[in-house]
Protein backbone atom coordinates (compact mmCIF):
# COMPACT_ATOMS: atom_id res chain seq x y z
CA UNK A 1 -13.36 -32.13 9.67
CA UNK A 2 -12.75 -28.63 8.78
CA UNK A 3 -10.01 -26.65 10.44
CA UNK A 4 -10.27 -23.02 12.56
CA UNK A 5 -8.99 -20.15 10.08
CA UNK A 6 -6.82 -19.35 12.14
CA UNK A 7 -5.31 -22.76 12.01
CA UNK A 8 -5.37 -22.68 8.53
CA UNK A 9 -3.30 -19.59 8.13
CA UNK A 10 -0.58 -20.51 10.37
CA UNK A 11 -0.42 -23.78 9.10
CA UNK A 12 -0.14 -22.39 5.53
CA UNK A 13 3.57 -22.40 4.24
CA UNK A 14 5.10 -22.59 0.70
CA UNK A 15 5.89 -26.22 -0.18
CA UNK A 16 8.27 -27.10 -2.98
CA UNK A 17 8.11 -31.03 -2.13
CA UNK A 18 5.34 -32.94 -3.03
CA UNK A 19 4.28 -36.17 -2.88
CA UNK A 20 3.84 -37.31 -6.94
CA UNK A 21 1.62 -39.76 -6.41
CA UNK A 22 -1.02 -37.56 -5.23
CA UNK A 23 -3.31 -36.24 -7.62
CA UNK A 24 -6.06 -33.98 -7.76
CA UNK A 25 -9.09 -34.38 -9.94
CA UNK A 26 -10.87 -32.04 -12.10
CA UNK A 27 -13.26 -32.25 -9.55
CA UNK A 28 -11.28 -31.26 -6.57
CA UNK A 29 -9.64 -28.66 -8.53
CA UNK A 30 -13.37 -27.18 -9.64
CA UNK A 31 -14.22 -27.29 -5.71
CA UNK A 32 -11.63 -25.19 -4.49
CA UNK A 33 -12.22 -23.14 -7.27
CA UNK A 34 -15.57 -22.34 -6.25
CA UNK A 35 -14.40 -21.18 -3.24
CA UNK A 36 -11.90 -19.11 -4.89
CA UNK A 37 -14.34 -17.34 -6.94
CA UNK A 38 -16.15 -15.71 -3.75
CA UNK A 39 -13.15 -13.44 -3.31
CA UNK A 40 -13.89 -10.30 -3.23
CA UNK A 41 -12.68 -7.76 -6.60
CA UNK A 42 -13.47 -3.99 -7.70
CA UNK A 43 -16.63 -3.49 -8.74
CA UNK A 44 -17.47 -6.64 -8.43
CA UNK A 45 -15.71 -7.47 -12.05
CA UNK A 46 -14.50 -10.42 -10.93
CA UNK A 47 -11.05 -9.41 -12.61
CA UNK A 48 -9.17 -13.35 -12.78
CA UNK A 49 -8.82 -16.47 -14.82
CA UNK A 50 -7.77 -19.73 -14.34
CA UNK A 51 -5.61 -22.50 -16.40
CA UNK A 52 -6.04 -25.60 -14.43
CA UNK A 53 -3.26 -28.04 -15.43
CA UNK A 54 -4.14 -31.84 -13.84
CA UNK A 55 -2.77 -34.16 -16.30
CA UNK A 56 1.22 -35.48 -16.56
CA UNK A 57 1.39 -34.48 -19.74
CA UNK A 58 0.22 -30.96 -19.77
CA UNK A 59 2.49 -30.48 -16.42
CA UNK A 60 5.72 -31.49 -18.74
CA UNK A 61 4.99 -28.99 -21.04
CA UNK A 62 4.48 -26.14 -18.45
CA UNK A 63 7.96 -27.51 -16.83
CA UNK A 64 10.54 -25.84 -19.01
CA UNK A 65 8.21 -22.24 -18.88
CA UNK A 66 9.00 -22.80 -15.11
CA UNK A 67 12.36 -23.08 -15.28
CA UNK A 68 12.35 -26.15 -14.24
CA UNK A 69 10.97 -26.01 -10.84
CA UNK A 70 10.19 -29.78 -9.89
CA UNK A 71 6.88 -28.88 -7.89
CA UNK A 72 5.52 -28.10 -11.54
CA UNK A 73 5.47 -31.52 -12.24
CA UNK A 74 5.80 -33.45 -8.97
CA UNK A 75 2.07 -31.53 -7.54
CA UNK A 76 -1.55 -33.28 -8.03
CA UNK A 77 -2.38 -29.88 -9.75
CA UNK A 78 -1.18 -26.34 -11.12
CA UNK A 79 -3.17 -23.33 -11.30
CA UNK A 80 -2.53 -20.63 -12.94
CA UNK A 81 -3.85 -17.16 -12.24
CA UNK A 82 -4.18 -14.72 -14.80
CA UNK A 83 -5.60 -11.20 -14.50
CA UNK A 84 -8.12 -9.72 -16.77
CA UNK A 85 -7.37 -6.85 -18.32
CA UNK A 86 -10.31 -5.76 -20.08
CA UNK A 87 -12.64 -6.51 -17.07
CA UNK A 88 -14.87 -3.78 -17.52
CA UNK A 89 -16.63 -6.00 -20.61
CA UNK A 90 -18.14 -7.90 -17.38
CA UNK A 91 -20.37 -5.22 -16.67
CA UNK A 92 -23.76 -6.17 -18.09
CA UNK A 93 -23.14 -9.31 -16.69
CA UNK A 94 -22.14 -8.08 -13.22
CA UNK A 95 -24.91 -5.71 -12.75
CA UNK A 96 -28.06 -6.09 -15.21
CA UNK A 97 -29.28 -8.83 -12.84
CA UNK A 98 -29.11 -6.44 -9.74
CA UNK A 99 -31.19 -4.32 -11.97
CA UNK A 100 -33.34 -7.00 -12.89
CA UNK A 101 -34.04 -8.40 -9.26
CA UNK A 102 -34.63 -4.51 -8.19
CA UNK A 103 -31.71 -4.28 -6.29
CA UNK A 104 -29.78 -1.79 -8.37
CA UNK A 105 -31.76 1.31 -10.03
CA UNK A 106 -30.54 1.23 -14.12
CA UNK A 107 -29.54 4.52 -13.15
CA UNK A 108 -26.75 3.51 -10.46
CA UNK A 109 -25.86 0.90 -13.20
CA UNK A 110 -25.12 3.74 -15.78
CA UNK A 111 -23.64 5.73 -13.00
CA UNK A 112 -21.01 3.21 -12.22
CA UNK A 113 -20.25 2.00 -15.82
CA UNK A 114 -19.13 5.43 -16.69
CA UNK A 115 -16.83 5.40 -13.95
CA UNK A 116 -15.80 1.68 -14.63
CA UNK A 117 -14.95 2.52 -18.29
CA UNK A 118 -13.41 5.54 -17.51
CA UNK A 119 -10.87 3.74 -15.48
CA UNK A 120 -10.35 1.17 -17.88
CA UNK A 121 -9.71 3.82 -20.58
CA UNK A 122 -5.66 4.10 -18.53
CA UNK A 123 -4.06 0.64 -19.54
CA UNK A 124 -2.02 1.41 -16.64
CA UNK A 125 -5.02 1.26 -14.09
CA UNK A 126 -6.01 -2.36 -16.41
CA UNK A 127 -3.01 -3.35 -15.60
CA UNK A 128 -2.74 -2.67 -11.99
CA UNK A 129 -6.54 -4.05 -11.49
CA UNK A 130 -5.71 -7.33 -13.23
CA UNK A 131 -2.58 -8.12 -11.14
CA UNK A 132 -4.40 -6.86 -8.19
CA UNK A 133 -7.83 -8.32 -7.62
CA UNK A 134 -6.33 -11.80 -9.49
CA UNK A 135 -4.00 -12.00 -6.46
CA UNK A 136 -7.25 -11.68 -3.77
CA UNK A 137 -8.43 -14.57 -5.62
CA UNK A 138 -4.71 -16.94 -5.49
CA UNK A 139 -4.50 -16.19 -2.06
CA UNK A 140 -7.91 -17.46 -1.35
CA UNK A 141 -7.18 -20.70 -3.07
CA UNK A 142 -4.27 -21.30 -1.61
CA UNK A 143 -5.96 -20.76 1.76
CA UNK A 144 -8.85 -23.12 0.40
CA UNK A 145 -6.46 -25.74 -0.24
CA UNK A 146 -5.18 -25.93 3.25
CA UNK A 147 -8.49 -25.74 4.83
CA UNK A 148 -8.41 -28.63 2.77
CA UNK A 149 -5.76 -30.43 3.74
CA UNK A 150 -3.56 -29.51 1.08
CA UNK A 151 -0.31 -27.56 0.82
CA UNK A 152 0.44 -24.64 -2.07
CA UNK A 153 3.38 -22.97 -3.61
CA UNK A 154 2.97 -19.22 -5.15
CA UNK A 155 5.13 -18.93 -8.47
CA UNK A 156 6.08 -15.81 -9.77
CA UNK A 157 9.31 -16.99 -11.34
CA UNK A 158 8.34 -18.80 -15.11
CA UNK A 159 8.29 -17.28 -18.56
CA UNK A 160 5.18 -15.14 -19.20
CA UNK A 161 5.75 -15.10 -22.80
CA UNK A 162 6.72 -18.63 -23.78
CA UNK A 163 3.75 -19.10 -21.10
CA UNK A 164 1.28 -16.94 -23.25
CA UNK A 165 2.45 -18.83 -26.63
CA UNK A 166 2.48 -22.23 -25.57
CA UNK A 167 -0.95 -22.01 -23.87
CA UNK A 168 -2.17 -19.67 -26.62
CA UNK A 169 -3.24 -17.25 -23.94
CA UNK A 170 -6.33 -14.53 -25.44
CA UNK A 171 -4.87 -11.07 -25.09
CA UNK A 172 -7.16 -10.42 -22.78
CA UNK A 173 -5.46 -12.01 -20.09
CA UNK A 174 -1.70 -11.59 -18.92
CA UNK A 175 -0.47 -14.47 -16.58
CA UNK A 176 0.26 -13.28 -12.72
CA UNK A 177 1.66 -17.04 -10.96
CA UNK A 178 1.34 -20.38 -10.89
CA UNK A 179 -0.05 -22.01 -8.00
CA UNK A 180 1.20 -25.53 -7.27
CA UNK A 181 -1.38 -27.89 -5.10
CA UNK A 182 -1.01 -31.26 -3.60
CA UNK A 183 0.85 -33.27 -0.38
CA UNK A 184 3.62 -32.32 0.79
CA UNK A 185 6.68 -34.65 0.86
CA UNK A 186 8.13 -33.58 3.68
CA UNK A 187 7.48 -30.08 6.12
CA UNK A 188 8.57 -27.04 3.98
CA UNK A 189 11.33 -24.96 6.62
CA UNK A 190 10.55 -22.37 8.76
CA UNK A 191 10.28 -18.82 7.24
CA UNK A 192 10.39 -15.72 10.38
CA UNK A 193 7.91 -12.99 9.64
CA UNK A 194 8.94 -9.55 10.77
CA UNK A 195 6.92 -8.15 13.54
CA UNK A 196 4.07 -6.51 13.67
CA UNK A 197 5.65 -2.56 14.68
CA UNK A 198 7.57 -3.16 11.77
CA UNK A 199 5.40 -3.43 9.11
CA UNK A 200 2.68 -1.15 10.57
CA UNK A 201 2.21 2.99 10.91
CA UNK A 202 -0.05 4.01 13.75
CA UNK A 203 -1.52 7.02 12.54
């Protein structure tokens, strides 16, 4: 039975205990993938791109890049999210079927690939864009996960280097986190928020 959102985003905390004998399958991992996929991104470029790591073996190896955080190892599955940084090659693929299905003049399509390659001409707006939009879509799988009855971690803390070698990572992509996925062992603690008037300007 699927939960309330709201139930899903209260219920969502960071767990660093799992239980190891739970594992997910390619399968499971491809369905909340799917979901994660519908997240929304600028321009529609769809700027993200996952390393799904299932198997014991594979886990080990990504273990030491971690620093040795057990949830690496101990979860049914790690995701990693990387960011694309040369997103603006998506284009054709993005919008010639708009164009196709008459929903997009060719005109608006040249329109906003100027401006798309324009921005992609500053490295730093790349750069920004990857890390940005990639982090819509790691917040919708963790959110997926719950909804399915599973419990995440977000990872920022491993070696993006030894990460990029050891995965031979195209230079496309630069690594954002690692998501771990599975049962928890036991609750993760309580973590306050700050309130609301804190965090928020009324203008």
């Amino acid at each position: 039975m699927s939960k309330d959102f709201f139930e899903v985003v209260n219920e969502r905390t960071s767990v660093r205990d799992y239980d190891s004998s739970v594992k997910l399958s390619k399968e499971e991992v491809t369905d909340l993938l799917e979901t994660t996929i519908k997240s929304p991104s600028a321009w529609n470029l769809q700027q993200w791109h996952f390393m799904a790591f299932t198997s014991d073996e594979v886990k080990e190896r990504l273990l030491p890049i971690a620093y040795n955080q057990k949830q690496v190892v101990e979860a049914g599955a790690v995701v990693a999210i990387l960011g694309d940084l040369e997103a603006h090659k998506n284009i054709d693929d993005v919008y010639n079927p708009l164009v196709e299905a008459g929903y997009m003049k060719a005109e608006v399509k040249d329109i906003l690939a100027g401006q798309i390659e324009g921005a992609y001409s500053n490295p730093v707006y790349a750069r920004d864009a990857a890390f940005t939009n990639s982090s819509l879509a790691a917040m919708t799988l963790m959110l997926a996960a719950k909804a399915k009855g599973y419990d995440t971690c977000s990872m920022g803390g491993f070696n993006v280097q030894q990460f990029i070698e050891e995965f031979k990572v195209d230079d496309r992509y630069i690594p954002v986190m690692l998501i771990s996925i599975g049962k928890a062992a036991k609750p993760a603690h309580n973590s306050a928020r700050f309130p609301v008037e804190r965090v928020t300007t009324w203008l």
